[in-house]
Protein backbone atom coordinates (compact mmCIF):
# COMPACT_ATOMS: atom_id res chain seq x y z
CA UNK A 1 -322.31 26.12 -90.54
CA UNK A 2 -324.30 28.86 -89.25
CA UNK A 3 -327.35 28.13 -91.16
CA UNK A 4 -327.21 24.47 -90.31
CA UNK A 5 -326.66 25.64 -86.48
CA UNK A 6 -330.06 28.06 -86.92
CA UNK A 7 -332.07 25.12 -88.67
CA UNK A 8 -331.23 23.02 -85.84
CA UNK A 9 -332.07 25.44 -83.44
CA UNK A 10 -335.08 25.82 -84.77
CA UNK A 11 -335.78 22.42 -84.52
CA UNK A 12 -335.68 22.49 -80.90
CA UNK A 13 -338.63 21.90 -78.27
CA UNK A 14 -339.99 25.25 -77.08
CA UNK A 15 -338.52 25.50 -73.84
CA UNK A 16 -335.18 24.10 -75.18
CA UNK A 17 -335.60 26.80 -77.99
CA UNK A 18 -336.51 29.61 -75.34
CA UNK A 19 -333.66 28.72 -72.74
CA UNK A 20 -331.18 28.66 -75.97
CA UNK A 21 -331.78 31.97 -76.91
CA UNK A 22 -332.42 33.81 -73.46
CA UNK A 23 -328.99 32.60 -72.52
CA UNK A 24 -326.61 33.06 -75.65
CA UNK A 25 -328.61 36.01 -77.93
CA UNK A 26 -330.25 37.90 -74.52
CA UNK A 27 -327.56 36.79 -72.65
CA UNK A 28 -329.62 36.45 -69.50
CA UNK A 29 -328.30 34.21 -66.74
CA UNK A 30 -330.07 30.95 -65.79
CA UNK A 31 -331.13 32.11 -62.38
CA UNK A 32 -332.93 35.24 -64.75
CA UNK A 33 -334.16 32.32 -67.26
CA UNK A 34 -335.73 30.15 -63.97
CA UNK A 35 -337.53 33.47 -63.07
CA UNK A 36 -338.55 34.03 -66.50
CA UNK A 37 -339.91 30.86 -66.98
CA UNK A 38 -341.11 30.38 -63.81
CA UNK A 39 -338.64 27.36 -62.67
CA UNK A 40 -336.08 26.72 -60.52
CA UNK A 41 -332.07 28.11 -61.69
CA UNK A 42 -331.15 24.14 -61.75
CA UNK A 43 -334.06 23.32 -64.11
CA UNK A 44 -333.15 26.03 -66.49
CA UNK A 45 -329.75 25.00 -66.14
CA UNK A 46 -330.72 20.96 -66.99
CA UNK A 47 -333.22 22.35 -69.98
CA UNK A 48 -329.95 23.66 -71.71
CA UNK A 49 -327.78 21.06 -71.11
CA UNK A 50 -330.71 18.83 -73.13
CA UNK A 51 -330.81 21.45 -75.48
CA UNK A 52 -326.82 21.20 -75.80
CA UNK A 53 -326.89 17.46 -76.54
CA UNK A 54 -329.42 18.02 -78.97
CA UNK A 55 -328.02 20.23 -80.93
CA UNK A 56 -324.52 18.43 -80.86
CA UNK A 57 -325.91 15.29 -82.35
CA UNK A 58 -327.83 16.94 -84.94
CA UNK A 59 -324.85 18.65 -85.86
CA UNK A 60 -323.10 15.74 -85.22
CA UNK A 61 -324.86 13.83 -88.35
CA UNK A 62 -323.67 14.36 -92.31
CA UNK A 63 -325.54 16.82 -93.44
CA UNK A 64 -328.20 15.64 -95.63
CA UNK A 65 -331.60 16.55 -97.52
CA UNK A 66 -333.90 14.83 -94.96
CA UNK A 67 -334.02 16.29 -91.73
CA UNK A 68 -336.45 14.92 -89.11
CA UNK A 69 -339.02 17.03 -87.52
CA UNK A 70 -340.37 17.46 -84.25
CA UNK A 71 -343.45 15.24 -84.50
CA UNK A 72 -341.43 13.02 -85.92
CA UNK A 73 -342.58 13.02 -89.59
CA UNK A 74 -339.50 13.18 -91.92
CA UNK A 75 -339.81 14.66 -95.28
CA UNK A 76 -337.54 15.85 -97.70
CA UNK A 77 -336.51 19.58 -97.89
CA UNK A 78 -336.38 19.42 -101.81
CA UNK A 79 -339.06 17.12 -102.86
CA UNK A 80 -342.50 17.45 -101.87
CA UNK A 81 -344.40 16.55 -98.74
């Protein structure tokens, strides 16, 4: 489960991505994140609720050996590309 949660993690937008980590590996607060990344608390705090959702429905799904990317592409993670 862990590596499934860091793959999809990984998969996230960059600000998603950056607000994920500040908050639960730095554990910085969201006013610190807004600051950070030079937004408003309640922006910080909407970017991780997206991020949330994300990461529950691609958890959410079976797990399989085609994940879709970010640019939308999907390719398989054992065959070629």
């Amino acid at each position: 489960m862990r590596e499934r949660l860091t793959h999809a993690i990984e998969g996230l937008p960059e600000r998603e991505r950056m607000v994920m980590t500040l908050y639960y590996y730095e554990e910085t607060t969201m006013r610190e994140i807004g600051l950070i990344l030079g937004i408003v608390e309640s922006r910080a705090s909407q970017i991780h609720a997206s991020a949330v959702l994300h990461l529950r429905a691609r958890l959410s799904k079976p797990k399989t050996n085609e994940e879709p990317r970010q640019d939308g592409d999907h390719r398989s993670l054992k065959g070629s590309a």
